[in-house]
Protein backbone atom coordinates (compact mmCIF):
# COMPACT_ATOMS: atom_id res chain seq x y z
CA UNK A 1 52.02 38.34 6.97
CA UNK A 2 48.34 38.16 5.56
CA UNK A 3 45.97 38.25 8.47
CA UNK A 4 44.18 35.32 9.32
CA UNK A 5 40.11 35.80 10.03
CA UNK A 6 39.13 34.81 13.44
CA UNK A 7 36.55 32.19 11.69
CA UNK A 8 39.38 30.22 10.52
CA UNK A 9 40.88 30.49 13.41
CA UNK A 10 37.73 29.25 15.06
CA UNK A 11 37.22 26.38 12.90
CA UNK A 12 37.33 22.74 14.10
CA UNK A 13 38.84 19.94 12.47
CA UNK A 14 36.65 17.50 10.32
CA UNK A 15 35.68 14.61 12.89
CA UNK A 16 35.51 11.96 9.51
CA UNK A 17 34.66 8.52 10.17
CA UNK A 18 34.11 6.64 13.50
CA UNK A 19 36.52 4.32 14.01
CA UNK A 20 35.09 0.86 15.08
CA UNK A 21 36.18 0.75 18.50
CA UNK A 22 34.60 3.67 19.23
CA UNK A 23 31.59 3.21 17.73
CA UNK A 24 31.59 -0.04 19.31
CA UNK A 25 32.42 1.28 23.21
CA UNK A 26 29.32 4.38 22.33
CA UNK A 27 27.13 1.52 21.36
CA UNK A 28 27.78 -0.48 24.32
CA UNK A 29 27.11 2.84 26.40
CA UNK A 30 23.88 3.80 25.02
CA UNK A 31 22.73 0.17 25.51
CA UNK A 32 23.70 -0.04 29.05
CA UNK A 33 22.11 3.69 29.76
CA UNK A 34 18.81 2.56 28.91
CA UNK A 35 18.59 3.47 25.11
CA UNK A 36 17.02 0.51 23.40
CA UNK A 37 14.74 0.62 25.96
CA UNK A 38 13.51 4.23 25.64
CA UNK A 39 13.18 3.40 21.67
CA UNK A 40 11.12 0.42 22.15
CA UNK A 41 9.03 2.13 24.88
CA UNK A 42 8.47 4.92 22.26
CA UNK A 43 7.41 2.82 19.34
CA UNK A 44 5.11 1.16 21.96
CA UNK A 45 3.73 4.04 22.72
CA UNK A 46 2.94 5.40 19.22
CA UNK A 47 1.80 1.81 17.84
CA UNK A 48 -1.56 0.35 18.83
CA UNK A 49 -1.75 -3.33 18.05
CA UNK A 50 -5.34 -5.36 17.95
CA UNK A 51 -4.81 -8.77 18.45
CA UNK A 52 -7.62 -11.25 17.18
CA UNK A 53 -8.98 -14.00 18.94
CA UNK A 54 -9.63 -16.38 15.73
CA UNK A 55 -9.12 -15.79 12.00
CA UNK A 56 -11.57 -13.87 10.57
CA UNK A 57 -12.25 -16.70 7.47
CA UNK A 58 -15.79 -15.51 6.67
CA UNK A 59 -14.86 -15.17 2.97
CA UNK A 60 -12.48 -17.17 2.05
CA UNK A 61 -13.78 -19.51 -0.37
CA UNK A 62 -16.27 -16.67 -1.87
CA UNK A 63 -16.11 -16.44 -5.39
CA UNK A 64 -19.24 -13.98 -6.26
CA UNK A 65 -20.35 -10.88 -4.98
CA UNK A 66 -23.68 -13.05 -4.18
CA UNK A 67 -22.21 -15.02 -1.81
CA UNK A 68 -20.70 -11.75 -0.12
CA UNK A 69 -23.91 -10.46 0.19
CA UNK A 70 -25.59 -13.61 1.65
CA UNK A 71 -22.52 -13.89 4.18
CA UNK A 72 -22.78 -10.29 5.31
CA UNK A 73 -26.41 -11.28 5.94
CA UNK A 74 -25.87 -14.30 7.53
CA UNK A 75 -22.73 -12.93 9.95
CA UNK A 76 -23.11 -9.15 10.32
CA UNK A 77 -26.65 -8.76 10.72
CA UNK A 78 -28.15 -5.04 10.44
CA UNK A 79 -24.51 -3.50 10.32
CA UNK A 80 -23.93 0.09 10.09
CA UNK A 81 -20.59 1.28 9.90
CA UNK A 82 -21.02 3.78 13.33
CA UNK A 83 -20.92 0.41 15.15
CA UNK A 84 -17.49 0.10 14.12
CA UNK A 85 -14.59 0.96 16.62
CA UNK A 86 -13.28 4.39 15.52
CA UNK A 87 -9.37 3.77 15.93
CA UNK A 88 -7.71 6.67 17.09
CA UNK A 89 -5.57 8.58 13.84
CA UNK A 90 -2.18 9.35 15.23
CA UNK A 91 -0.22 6.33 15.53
CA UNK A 92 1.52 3.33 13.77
CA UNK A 93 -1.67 0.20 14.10
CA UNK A 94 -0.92 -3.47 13.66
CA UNK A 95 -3.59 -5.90 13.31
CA UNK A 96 -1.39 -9.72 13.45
CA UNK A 97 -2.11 -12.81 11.85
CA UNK A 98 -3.63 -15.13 14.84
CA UNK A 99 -1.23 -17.59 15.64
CA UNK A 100 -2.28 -20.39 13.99
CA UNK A 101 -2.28 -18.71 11.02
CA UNK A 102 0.83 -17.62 11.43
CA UNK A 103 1.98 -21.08 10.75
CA UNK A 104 1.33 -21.10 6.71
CA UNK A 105 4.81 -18.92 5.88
CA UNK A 106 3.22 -17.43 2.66
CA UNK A 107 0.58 -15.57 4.86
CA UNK A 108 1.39 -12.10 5.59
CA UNK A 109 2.43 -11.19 9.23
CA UNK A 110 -0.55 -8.55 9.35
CA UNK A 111 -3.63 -8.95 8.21
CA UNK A 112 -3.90 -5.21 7.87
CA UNK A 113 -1.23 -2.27 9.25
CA UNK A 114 -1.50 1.62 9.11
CA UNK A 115 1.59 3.30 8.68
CA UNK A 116 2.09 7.18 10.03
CA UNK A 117 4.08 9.88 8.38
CA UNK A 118 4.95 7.78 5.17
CA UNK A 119 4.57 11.08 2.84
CA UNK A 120 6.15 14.27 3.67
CA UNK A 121 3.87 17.30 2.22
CA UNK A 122 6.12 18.57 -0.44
CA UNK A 123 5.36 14.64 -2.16
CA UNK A 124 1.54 14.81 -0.95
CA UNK A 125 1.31 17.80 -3.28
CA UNK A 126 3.64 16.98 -5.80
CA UNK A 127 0.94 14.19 -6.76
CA UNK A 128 -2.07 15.88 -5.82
CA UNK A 129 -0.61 18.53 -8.60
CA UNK A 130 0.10 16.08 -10.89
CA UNK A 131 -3.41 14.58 -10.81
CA UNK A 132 -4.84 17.94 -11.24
CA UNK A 133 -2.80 18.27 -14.73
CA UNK A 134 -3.94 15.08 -15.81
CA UNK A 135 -7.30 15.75 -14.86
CA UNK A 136 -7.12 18.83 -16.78
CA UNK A 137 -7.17 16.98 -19.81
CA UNK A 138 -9.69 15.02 -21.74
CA UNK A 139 -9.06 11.63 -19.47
CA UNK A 140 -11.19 8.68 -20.63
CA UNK A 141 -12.61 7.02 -17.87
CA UNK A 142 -14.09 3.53 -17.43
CA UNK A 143 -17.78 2.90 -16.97
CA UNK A 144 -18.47 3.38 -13.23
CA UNK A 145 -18.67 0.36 -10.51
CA UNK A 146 -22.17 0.51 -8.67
CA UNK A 147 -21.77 -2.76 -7.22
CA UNK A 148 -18.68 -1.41 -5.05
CA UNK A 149 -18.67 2.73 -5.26
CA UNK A 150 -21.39 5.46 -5.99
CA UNK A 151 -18.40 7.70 -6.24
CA UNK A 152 -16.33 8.34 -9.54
CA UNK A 153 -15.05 5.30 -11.34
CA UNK A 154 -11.29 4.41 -10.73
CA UNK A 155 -8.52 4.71 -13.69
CA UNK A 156 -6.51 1.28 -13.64
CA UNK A 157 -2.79 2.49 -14.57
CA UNK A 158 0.12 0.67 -15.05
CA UNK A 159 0.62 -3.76 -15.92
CA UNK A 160 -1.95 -6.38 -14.79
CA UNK A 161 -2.49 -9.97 -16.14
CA UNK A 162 -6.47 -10.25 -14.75
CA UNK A 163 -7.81 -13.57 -16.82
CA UNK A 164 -4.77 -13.48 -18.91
CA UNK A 165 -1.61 -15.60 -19.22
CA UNK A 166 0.87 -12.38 -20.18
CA UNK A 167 0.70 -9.18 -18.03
CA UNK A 168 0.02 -6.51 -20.18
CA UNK A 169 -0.29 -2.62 -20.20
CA UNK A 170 -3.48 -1.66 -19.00
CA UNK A 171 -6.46 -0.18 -21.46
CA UNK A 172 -6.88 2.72 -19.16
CA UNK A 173 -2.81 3.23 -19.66
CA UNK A 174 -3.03 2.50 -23.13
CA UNK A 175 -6.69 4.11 -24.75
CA UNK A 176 -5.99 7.67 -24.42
CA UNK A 177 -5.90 10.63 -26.35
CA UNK A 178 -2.31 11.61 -27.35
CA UNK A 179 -2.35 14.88 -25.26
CA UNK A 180 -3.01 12.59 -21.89
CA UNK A 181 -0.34 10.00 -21.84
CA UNK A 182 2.33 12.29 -21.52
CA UNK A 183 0.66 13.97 -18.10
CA UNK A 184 -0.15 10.47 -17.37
CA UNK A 185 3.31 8.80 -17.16
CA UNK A 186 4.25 12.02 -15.12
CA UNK A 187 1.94 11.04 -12.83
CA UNK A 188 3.00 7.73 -12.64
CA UNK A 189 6.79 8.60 -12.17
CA UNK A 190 6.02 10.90 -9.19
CA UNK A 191 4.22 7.69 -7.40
CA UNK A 192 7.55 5.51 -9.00
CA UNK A 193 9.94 7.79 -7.54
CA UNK A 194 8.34 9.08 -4.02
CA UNK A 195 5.84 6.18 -3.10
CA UNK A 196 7.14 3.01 -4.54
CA UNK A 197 10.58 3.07 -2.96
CA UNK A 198 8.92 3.91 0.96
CA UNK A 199 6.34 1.02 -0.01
CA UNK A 200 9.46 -1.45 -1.31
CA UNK A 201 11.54 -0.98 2.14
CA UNK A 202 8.24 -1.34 4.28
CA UNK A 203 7.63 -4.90 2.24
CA UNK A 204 10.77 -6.32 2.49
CA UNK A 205 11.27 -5.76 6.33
CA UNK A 206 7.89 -6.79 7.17
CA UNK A 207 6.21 -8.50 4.46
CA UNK A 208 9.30 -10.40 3.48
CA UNK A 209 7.28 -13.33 1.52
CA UNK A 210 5.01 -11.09 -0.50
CA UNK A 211 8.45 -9.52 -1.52
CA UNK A 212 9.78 -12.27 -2.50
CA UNK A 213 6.65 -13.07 -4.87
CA UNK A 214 6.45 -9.71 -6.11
CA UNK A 215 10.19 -9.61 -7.38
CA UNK A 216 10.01 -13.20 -9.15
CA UNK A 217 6.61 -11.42 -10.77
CA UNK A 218 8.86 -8.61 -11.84
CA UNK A 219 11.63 -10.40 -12.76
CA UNK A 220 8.97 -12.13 -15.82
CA UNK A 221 7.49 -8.64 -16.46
CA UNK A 222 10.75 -7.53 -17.67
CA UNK A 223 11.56 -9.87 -19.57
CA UNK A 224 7.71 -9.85 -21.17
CA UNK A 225 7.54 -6.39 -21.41
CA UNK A 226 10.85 -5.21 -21.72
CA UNK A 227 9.62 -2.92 -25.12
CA UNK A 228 6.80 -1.78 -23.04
CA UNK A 229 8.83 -0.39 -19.99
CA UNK A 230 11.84 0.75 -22.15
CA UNK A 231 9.06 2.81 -24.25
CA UNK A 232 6.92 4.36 -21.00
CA UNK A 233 9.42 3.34 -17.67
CA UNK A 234 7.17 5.17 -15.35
CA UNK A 235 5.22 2.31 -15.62
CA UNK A 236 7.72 0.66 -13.86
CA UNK A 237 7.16 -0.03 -9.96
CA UNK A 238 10.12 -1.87 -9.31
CA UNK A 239 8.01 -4.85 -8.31
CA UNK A 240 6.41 -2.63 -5.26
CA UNK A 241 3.10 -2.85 -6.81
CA UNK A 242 2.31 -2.88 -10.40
CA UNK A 243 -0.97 -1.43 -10.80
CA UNK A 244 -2.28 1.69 -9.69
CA UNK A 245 -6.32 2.48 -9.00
CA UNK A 246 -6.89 6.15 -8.82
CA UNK A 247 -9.93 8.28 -8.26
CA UNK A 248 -11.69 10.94 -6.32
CA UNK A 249 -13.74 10.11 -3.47
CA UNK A 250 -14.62 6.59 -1.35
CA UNK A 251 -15.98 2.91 -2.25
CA UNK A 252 -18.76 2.77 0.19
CA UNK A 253 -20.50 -0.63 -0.44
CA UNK A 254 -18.52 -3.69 1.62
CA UNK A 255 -16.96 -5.66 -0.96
CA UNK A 256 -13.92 -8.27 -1.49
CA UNK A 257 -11.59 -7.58 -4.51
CA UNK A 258 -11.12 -10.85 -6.12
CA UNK A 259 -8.97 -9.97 -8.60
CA UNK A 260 -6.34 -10.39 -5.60
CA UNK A 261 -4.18 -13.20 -4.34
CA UNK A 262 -4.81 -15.34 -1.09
CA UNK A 263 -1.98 -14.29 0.33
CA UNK A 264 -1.48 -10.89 -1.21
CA UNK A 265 -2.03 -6.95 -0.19
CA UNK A 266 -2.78 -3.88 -1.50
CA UNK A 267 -1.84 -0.84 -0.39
CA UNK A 268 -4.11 2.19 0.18
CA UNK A 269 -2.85 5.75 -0.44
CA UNK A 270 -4.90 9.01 0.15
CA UNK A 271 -4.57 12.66 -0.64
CA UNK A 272 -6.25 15.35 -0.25
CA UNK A 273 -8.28 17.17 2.54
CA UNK A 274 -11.03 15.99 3.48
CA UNK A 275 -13.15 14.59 6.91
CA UNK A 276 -14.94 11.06 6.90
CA UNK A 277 -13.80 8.28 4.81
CA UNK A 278 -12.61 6.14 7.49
CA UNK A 279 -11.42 2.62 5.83
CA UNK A 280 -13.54 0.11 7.73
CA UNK A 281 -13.49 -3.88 7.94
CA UNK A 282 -16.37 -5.47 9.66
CA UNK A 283 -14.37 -8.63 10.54
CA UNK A 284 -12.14 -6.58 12.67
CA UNK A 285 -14.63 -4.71 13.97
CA UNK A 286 -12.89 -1.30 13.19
CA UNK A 287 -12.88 1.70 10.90
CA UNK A 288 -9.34 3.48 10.43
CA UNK A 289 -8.74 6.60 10.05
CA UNK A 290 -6.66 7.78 6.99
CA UNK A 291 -5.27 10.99 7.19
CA UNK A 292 -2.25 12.76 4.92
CA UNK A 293 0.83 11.21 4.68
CA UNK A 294 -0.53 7.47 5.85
CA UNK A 295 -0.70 4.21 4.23
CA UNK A 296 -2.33 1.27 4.97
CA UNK A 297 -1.57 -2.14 3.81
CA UNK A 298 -4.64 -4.74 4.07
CA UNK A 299 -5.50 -8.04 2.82
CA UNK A 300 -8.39 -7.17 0.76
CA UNK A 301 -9.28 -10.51 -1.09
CA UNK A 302 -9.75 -11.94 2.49
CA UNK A 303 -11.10 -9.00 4.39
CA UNK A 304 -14.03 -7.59 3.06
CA UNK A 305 -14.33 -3.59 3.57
CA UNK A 306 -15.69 -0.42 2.30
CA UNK A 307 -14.78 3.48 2.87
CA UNK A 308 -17.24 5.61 5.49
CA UNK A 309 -18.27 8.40 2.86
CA UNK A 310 -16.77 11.96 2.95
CA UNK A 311 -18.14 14.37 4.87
CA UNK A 312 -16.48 17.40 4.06
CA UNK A 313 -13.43 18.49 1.47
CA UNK A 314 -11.97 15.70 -1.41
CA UNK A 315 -9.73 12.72 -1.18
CA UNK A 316 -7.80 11.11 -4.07
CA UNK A 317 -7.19 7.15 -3.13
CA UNK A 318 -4.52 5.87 -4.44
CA UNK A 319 -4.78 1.69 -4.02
CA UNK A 320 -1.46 -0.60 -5.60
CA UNK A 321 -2.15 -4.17 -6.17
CA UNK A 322 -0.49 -6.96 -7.80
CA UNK A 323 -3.16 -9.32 -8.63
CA UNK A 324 -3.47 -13.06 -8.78
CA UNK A 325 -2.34 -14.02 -12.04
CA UNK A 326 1.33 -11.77 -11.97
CA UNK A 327 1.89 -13.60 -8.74
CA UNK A 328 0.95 -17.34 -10.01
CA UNK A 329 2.62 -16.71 -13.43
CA UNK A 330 5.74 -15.39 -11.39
CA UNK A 331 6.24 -18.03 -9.33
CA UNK A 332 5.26 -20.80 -12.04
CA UNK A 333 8.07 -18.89 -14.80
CA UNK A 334 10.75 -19.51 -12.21
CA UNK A 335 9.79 -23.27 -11.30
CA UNK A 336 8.98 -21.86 -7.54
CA UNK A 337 7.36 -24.70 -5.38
CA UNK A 338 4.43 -23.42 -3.41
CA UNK A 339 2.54 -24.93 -0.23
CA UNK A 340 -0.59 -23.37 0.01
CA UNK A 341 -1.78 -24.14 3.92
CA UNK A 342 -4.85 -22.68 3.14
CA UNK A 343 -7.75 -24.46 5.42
């Protein structure tokens, strides 16, 4: 008789699926041994959340950068940023709506949250090399913004619908040498494939009405632009975000971005190595960290902030909006009633 090898001999039986009883009784068990409390005490431990007293509704009803100005003036007299709180740069940080707030449902939960360990390295430099190759090439540029950065100007990638009644491509996505759209929409389809989806799940679960907005905007952008995406899909964010502003280095004069909803957020994405840059927002009285592999979600139309500049190394920021006019269309296309409790 052929021999048999002592590792199949050794070898155990597949286990296959868990019945439901079991899985039920192991449940049950890890529950009554303490488990769910363990995991909540860790997630308390590694999340720091800043409650507010009041709403921080300096700018709401700005519609200028001159008003901005005159309210900083008026409300954060002689500011410099190192009287900001420095929040600490390992762990998961909630800032919540106050409580009052918390009673319009189309306001978001947070009125800004950090999230740790989003990016693994391999996709940190998957799109740092990918912006390198783009960069490589003869990339037109818009004019620079001196009334919000003294760093490089930001390319504007992907659909908007700023002033417009139709979202459209963007110019910088569109007005480019032949050579660069290729490297472009490789670009693009890196943050499509290993941003977007982390960004969708983190929306859903805790930003559940933005989501909701976002995919009625998304469902009209197909149909609008269905040539458009079926010609260049990496344009296509699945209705996480649908513009991307990338660029090298920090915006370091306090500003709003108006081109944003109410009730939206943007997300902010950096890459890179690099010291300083700490995002910081007056009306919280704190500048965050932002370190590889984090993302922070923040209500910038309401909360006006700037970056701390960099100190040492360079930092891509990576920020994904959807602006006013995709969300308003979106919800006007598909006859969606909307209370705004605004004060």
């Amino acid at each position: 008789m052929p021999r048999v090898s002592d590792s199949k001999k050794k070898r155990k039986p597949h286990r296959g699926k868990r019945n439901a009883e079991t899985a039920e009784r192991k449940t049950a068990k890890w529950v009554e041994s303490g488990g769910l409390e363990r995991v909540l005490a860790k997630i308390e431990s590694t999340t720091g959340i800043k409650t507010l007293p009041e709403y921080p509704d300096h700018f709401l009803s700005h519609r200028g950068r001159a008003q901005v100005t005159a309210t900083l003036a008026k409300h954060f007299p002689d500011l410099t940023l190192d009287q900001l709180y420095l929040e600490r740069e390992e762990e998961k940080l909630l800032y919540p709506t106050p409580s009052l707030h918390q009673l319009d449902p189309m306001h978001p939960p947070y009125l800004a949250a950090r999230y740790h360990n989003v990016l693994k390295v391999p996709a940190q430099m998957a799109l740092l090399n990918a912006w390198h190759a783009l960069n490589a090439l003869n990339v037109k540029y818009p004019k620079p913004e001196p009334q919000r950065s003294k760093a490089s100007p930001a390319l504007h990638l992907g659909i908007w619908e700023t002033y417009r009644l139709i979202p459209i491509v963007t110019t910088d996505s569109r007005n480019q040498p032949a050579e660069v759209i290729p490297a472009m929409d490789f670009f693009l389809s890196i943050i499509g494939k290993l941003i977007a989806p982390r960004l969708r799940t983190i929306l859903r679960r805790e930003f559940p009405c933005q989501y909701s907005r976002q995919q009625r905007a998304y469902e009209r952008v197909l149909i609008l632009l269905d040539s458009d995406l079926k010609a260049r899909p990496a344009l296509d964010f699945g209705g996480a975000f649908f513009t991307v502003a990338a660029k090298e280095g920090s915006s370091e004069i306090l500003h709003l971005d108006f081109n944003d909803e109410r009730h939206s957020i943007s997300w902010v994405v950096p890459l890179g190595d690099w010291t300083g840059g700490e995002f910081c927002l007056p009306q919280l009285g704190v500048k965050i960290p932002l370190r590889p592999g984090q993302v922070l979600v923040v209500m910038t139309k309401n909360l006006v902030h700037c970056t701390a500049p960099i100190t040492n190394g360079k930092r891509i920021v990576l920020t994904l909006f959807c602006d006013q006019y995709l969300l308003k269309h979106g919800d006007e296309f598909l006859n969606v009633p909307v209370i705004d409790y605004s004060p």
